[in-house]
C-alpha atoms as a PDB file:
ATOM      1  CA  UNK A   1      -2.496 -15.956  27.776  1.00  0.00           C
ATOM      2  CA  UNK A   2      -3.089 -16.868  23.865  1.00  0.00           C
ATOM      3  CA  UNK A   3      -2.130 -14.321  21.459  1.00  0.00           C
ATOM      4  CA  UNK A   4      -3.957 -13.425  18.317  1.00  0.00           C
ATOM      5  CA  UNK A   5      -3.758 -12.602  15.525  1.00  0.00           C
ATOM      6  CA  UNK A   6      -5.423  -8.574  14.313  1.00  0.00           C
ATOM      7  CA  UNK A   7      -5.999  -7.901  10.888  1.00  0.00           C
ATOM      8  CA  UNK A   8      -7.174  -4.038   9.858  1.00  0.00           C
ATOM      9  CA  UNK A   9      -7.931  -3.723   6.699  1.00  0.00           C
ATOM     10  CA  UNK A  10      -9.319  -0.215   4.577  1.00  0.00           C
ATOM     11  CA  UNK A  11      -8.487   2.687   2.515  1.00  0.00           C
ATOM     12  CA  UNK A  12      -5.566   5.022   2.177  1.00  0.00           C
ATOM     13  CA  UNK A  13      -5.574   7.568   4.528  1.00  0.00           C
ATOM     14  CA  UNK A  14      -8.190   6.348   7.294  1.00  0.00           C
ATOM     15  CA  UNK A  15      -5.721   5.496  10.054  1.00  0.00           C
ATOM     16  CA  UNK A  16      -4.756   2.240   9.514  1.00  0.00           C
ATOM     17  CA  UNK A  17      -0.659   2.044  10.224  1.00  0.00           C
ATOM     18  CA  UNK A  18      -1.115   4.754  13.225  1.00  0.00           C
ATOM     19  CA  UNK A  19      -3.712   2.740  14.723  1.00  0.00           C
ATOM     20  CA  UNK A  20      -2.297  -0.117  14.446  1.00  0.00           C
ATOM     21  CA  UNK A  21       1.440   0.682  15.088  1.00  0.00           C
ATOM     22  CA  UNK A  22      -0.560   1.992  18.899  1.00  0.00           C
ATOM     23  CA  UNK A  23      -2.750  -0.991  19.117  1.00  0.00           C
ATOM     24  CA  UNK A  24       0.749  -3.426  18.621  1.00  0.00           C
ATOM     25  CA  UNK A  25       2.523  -1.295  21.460  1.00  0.00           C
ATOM     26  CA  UNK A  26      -0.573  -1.219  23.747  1.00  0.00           C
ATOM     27  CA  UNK A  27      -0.914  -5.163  23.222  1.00  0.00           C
ATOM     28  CA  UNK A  28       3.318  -5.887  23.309  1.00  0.00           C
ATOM     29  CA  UNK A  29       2.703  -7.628  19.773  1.00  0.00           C
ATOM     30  CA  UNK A  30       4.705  -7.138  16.636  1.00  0.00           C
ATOM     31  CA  UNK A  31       3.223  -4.690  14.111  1.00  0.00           C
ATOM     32  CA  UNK A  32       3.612  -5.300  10.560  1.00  0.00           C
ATOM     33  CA  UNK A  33       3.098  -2.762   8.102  1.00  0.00           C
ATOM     34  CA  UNK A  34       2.114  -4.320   4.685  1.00  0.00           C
ATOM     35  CA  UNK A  35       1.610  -1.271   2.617  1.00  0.00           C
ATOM     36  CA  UNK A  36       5.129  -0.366   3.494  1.00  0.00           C
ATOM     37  CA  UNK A  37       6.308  -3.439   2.199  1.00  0.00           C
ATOM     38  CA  UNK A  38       4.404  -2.804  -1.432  1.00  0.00           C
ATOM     39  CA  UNK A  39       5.832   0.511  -1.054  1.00  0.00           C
ATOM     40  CA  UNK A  40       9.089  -0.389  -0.964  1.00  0.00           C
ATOM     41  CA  UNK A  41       9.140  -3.149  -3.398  1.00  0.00           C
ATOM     42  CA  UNK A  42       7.641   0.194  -5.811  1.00  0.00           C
ATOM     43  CA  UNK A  43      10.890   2.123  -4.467  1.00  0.00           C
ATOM     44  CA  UNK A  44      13.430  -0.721  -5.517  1.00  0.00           C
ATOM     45  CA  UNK A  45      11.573  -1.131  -9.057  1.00  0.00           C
ATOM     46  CA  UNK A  46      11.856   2.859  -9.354  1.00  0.00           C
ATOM     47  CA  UNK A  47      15.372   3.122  -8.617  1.00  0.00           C
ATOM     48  CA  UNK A  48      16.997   0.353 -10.699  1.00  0.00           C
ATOM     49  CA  UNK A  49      14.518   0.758 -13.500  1.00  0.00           C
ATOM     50  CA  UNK A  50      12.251  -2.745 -13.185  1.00  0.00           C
ATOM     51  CA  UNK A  51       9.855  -2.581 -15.911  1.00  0.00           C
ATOM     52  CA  UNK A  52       6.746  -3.696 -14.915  1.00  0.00           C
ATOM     53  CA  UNK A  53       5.752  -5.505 -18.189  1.00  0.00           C
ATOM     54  CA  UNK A  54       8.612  -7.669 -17.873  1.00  0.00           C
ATOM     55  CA  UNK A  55       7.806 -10.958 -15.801  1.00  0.00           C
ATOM     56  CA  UNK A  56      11.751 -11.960 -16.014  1.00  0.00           C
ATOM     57  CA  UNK A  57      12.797  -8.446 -14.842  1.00  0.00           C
ATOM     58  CA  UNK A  58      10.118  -8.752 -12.161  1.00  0.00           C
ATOM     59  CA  UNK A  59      10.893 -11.940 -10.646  1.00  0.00           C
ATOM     60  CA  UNK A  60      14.580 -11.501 -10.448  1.00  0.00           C
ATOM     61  CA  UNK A  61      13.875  -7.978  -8.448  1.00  0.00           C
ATOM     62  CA  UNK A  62      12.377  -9.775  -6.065  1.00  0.00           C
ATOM     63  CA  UNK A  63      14.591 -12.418  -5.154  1.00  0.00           C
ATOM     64  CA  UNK A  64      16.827  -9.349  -4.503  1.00  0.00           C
ATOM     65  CA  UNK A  65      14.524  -7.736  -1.810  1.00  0.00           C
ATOM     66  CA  UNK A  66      14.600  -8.550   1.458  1.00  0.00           C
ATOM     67  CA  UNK A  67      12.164  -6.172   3.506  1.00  0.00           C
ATOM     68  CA  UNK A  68      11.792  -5.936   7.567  1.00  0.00           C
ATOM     69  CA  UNK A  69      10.793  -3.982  10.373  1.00  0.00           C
ATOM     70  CA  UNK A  70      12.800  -2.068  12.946  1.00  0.00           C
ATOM     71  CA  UNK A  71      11.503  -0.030  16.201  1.00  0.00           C
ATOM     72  CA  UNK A  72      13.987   3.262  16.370  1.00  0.00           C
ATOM     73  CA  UNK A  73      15.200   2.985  20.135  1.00  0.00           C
ATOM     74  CA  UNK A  74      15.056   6.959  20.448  1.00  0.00           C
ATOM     75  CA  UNK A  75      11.668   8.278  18.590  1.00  0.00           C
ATOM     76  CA  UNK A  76       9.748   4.440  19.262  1.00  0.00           C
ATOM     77  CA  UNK A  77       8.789   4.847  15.537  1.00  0.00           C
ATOM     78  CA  UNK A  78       8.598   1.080  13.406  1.00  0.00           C
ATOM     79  CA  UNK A  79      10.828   1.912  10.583  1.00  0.00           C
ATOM     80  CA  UNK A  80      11.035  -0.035   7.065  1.00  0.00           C
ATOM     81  CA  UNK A  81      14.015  -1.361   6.102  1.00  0.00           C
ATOM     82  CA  UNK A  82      15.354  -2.381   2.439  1.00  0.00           C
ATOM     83  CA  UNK A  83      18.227  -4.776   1.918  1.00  0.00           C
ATOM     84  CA  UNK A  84      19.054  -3.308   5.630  1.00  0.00           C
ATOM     85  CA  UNK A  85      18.706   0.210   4.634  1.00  0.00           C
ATOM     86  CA  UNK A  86      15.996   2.380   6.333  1.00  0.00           C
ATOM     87  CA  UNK A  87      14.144   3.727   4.094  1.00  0.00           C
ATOM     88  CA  UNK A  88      10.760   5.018   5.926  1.00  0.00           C
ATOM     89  CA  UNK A  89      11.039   8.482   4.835  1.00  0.00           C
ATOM     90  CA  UNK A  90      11.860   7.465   1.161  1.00  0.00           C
ATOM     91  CA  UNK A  91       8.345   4.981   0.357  1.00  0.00           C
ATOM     92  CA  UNK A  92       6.352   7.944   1.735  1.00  0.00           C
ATOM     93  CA  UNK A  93       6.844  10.464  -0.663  1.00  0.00           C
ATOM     94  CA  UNK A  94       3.964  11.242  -3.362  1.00  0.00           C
ATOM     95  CA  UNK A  95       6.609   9.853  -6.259  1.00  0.00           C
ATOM     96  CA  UNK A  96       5.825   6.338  -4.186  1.00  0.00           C
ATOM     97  CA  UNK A  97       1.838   6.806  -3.618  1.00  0.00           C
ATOM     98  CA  UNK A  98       1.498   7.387  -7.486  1.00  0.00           C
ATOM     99  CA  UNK A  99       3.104   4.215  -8.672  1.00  0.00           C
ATOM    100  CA  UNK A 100       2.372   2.033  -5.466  1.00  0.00           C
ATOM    101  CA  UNK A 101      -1.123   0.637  -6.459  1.00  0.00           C
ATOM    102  CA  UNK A 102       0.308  -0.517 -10.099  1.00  0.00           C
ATOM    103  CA  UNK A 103       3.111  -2.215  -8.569  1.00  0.00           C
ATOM    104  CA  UNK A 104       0.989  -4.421  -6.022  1.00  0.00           C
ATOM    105  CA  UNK A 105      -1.311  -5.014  -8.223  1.00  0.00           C
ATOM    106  CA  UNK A 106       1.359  -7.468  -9.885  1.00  0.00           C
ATOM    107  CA  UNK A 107       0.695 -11.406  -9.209  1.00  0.00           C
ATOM    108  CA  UNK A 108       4.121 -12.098  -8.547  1.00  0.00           C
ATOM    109  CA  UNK A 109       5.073  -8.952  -6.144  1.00  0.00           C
ATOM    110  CA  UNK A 110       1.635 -10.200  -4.220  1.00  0.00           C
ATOM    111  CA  UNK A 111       3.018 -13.764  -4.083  1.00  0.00           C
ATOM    112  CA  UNK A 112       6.191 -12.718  -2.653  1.00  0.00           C
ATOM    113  CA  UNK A 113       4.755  -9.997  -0.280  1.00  0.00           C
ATOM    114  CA  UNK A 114       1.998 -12.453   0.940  1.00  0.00           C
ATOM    115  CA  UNK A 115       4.548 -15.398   1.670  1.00  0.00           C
ATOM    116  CA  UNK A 116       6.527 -12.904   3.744  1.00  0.00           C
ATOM    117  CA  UNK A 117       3.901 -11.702   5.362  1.00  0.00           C
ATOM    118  CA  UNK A 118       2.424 -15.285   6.580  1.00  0.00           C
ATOM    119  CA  UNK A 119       5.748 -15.964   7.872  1.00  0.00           C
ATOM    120  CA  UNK A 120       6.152 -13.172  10.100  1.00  0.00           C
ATOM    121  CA  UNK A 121       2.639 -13.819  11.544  1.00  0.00           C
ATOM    122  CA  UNK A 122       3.651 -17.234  11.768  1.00  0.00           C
ATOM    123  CA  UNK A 123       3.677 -17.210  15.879  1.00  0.00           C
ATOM    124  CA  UNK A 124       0.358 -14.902  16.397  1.00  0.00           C
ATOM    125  CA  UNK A 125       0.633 -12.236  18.049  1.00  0.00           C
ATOM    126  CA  UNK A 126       0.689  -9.908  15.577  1.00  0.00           C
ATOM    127  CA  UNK A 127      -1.133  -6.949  13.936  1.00  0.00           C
ATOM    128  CA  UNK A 128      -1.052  -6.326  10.316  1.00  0.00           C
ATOM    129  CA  UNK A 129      -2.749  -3.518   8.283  1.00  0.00           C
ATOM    130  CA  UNK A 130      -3.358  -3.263   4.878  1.00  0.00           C
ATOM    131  CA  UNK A 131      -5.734  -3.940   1.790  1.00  0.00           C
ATOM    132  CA  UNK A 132      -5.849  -7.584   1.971  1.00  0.00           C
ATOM    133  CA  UNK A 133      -5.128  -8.572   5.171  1.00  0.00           C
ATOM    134  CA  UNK A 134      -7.956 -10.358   6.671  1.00  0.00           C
ATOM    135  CA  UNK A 135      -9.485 -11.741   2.949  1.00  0.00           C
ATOM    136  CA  UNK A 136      -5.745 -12.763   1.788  1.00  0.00           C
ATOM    137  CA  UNK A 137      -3.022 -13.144   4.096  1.00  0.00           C
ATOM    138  CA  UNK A 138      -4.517 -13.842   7.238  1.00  0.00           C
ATOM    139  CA  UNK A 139      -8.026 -15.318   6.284  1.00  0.00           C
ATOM    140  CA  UNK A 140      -8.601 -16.951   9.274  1.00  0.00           C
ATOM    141  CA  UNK A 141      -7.399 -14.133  11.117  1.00  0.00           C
ATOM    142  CA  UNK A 142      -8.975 -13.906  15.187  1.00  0.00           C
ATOM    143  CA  UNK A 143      -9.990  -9.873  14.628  1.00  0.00           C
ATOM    144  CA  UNK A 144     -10.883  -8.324  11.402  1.00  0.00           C
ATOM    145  CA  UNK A 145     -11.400  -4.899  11.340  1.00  0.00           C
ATOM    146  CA  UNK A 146     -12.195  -2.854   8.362  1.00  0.00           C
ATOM    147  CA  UNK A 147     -11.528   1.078   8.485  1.00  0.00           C
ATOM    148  CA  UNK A 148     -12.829   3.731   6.118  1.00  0.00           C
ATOM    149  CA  UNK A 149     -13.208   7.272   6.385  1.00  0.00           C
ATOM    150  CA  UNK A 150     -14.749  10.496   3.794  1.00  0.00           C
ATOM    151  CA  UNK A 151     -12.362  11.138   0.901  1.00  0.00           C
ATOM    152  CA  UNK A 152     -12.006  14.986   2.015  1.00  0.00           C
ATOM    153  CA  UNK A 153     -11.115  13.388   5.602  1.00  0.00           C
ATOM    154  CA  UNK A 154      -8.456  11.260   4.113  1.00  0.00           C
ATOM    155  CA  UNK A 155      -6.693  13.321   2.265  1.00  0.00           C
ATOM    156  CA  UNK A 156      -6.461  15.992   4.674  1.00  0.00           C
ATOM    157  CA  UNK A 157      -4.618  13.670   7.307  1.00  0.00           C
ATOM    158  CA  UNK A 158      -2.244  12.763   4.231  1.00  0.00           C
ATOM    159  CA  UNK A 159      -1.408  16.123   3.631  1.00  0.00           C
ATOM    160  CA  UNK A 160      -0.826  16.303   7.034  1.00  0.00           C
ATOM    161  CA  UNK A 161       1.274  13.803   7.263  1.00  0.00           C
ATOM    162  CA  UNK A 162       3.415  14.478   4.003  1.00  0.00           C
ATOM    163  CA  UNK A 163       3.879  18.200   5.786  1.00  0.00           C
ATOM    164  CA  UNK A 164       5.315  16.243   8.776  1.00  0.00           C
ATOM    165  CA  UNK A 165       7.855  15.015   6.774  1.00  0.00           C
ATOM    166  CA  UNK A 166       8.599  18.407   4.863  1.00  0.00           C
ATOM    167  CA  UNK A 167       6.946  17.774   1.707  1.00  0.00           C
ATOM    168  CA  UNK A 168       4.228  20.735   0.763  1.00  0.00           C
ATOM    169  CA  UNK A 169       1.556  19.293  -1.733  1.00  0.00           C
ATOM    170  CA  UNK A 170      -2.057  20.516  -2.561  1.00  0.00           C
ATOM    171  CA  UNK A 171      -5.030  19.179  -1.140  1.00  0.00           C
ATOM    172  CA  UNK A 172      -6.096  18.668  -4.527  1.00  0.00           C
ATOM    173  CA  UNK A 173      -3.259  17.185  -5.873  1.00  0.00           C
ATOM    174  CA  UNK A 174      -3.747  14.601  -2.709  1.00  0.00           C
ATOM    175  CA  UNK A 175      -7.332  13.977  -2.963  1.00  0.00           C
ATOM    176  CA  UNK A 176      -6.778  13.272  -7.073  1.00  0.00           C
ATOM    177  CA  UNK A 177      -4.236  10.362  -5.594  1.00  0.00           C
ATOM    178  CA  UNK A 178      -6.207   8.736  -3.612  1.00  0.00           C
ATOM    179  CA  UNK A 179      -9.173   8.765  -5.437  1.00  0.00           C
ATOM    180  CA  UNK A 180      -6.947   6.929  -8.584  1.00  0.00           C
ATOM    181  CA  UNK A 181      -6.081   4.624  -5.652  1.00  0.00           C
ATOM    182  CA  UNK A 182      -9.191   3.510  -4.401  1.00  0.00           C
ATOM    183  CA  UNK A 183     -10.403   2.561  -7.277  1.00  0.00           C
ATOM    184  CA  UNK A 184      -7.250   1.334  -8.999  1.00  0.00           C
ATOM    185  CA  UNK A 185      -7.179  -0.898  -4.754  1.00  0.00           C
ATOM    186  CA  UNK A 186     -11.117  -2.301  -5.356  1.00  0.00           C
ATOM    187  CA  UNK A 187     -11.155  -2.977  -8.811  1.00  0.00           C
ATOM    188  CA  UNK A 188      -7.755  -4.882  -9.261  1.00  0.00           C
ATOM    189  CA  UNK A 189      -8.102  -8.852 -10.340  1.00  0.00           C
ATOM    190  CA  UNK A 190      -5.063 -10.042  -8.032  1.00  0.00           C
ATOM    191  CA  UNK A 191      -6.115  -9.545  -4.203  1.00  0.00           C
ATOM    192  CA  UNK A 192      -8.814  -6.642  -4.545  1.00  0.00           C
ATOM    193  CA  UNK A 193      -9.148  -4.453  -1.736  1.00  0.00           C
ATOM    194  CA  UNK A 194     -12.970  -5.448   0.061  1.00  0.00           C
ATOM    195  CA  UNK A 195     -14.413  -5.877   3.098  1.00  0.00           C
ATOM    196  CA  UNK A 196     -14.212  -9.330   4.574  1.00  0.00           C
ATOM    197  CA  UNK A 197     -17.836 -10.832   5.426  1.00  0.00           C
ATOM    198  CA  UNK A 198     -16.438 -11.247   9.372  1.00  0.00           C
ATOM    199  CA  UNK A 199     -15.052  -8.067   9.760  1.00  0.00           C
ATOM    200  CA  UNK A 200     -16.026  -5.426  11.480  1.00  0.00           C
ATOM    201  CA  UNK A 201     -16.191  -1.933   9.813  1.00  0.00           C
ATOM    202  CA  UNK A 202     -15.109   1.428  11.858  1.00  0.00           C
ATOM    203  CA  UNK A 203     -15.373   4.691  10.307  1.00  0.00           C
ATOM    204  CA  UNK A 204     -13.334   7.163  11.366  1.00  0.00           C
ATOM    205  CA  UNK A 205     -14.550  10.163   9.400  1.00  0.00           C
ATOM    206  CA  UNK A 206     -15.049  12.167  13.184  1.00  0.00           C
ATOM    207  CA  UNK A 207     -12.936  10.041  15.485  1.00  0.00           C
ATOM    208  CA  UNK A 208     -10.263  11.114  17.107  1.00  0.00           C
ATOM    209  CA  UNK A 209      -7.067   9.238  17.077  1.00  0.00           C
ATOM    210  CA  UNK A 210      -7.161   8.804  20.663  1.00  0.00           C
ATOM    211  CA  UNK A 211     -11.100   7.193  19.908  1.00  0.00           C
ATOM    212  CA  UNK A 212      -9.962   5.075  17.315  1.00  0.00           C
ATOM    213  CA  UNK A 213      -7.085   3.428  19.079  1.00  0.00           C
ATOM    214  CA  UNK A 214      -9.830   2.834  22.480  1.00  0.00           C
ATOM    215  CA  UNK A 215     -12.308   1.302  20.006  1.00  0.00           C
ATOM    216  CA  UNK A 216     -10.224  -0.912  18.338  1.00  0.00           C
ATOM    217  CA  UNK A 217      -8.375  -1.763  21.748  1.00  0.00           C
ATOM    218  CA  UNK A 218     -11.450  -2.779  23.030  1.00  0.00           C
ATOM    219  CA  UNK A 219     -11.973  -5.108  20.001  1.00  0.00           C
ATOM    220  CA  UNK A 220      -9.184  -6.617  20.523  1.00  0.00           C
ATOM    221  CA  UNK A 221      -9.052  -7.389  24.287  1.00  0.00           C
ATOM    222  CA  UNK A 222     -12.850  -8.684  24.129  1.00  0.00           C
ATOM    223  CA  UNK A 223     -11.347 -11.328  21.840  1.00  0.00           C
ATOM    224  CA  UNK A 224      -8.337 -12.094  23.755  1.00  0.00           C
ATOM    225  CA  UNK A 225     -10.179 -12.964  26.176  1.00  0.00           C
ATOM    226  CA  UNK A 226     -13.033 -14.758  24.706  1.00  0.00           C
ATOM    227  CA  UNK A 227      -9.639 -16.646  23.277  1.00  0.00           C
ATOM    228  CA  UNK A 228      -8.713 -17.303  26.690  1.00  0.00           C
ATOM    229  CA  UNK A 229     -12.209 -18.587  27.999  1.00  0.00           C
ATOM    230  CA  UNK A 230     -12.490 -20.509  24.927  1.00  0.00           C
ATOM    231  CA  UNK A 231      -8.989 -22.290  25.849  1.00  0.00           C
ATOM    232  CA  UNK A 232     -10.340 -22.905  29.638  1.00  0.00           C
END
C-alpha cells in the first residue's frame, strides 16, 4: 500500500491541526504540526530575549532549537516538545498568537523550520498543516487541501479552545488577533500564506468537526488509492 503525503493548508482558526491530528490517526500516519513549530521557535525568542532585528542573534537561536512531536500515551494528544521539554500548553497562549506571525515571517526561522519539516516528511506518510504547506514545503505534495472558514466562526472556536485550556479572553480581543494575522499570513514576502493552484478548498464555516474529518478522509483515501492503481 503506498503512502502519501497530505498537505492542509488555511487560516487560523478553521480546523486545521484538529483535523488533521484525526485524519493522521484514522490513516496510522505521522502528523506534523507546523504552526506549532513557528510557535515555539516565537516562545524560545520570547523567553531568552532574541531580538528580531538582529540576524546574528537570530541565527544562533536557532541552532539552539531542536523541536519534535510526541503522542501522550494517556490523553492520545500530539504534544510539542522544545529542547525535550513539552511545551503544548505554553505556544498556545494569546502572548504566543500575538508575536507568532512576526516571528515566521523571518527568512531564516522559515529556512530552518522548512528544512525540518522536509525531513520529517522525508518517508511519506505524513500529514502536515499549516500556511505553506502544499506551495512551500511539500510542493509536490499527493493531497492539497486548503481550509477556510468566516472570521466570526474562527474566532469563536479559538476562544473556545483558549477556555479549554483555562485562559478567559474576549471575543473581541480574539477576532482583533486574527484579523492582524491574516493579513500580516497573506501579505508577508517570505512564504505568503495562499491557496495552491492544485488544492482543493473546504470551508468549514457550518461543518461539523465530525463532517470535516469524513470529507477530508474521503480525500484522502480516493487518492491512496488512485496511488495504488496508479502503481499496478
Amino acid at each position: 500500500m503506498k503512502r502519501i503525503i497530505v498537505a492542509i493548508d488555511g487560516y487560523s482558526g478553521c480546523g486545521k491541526s484538529t483535523t488533521a491530528k484525526a485524519l493522521s490517526k484514522a490513516l496510522n500516519y505521522k502528523y506534523l504540526d507546523s504552526g506549532a513549530m513557528y510557535r515555539a521557535v516565537t516562545l524560545y525568542f520570547l523567553r531568552n530575549h532574541v531580538s528580531i532585528s538582529d540576524h546574528g542573534e537570530i541565527e544562533k537561536a536557532l541552532s539552539s532549537i531542536a523541536i519534535s512531536f510526541q503522542i501522550d500515551a494517556q490523553t492520545n494528544r500530539c504534544e510539542t516538545y522544545l529542547n525535550g521539554l513539552n511545551v503544548e500548553d505554553d505556544i498556545r497562549s494569546m502572548e504566543i498568537s500575538k508575536y507568532v506571525s512576526e516571528v515566521s515571517a523571518i527568512a531564516a526561522v522559515r529556512r530552518a523550520m522548512v528544512a525540518q519539516q522536509r525531513k520529517l516528511g522525508e518517508e511519506k506518510g505524513v500529514v502536515m498543516d499549516g500556511r505553506d504547506i502544499g506551495t512551500v514545503v511539500f510542493p509536490k505534495a499527493d493531497l492539497k487541501i486548503f481550509m477556510s472558514a468566516d472570521l466570526k466562526v474562527r474566532a469563536a472556536r479559538r476562544q473556545q479552545e483558549l477556555l479549554d485550556q483555562g485562559q478567559i479572553i474576549d471575543l473581541a480581543e480574539i477576532q482583533k488577533n486574527l484579523q492582524t494575522r491574516d493579513k500580516k499570513d497573506t501579505n508577508r514576502k517570505e512564504s505568503p500564506l495562499r491557496k495552491a493552484e492544485d488544492a482543493i478548498e473546504l470551508d468549514t464555516s457550518e461543518l461539523t468537526f465530525e463532517e470535516q474529518l469524513d470529507k477530508v478522509l474521503t480525500l484522502a483515501n480516493d487518492k491512496i488509492m488512485e496511488q495504488n492503481q496508479e502503481a499496478n
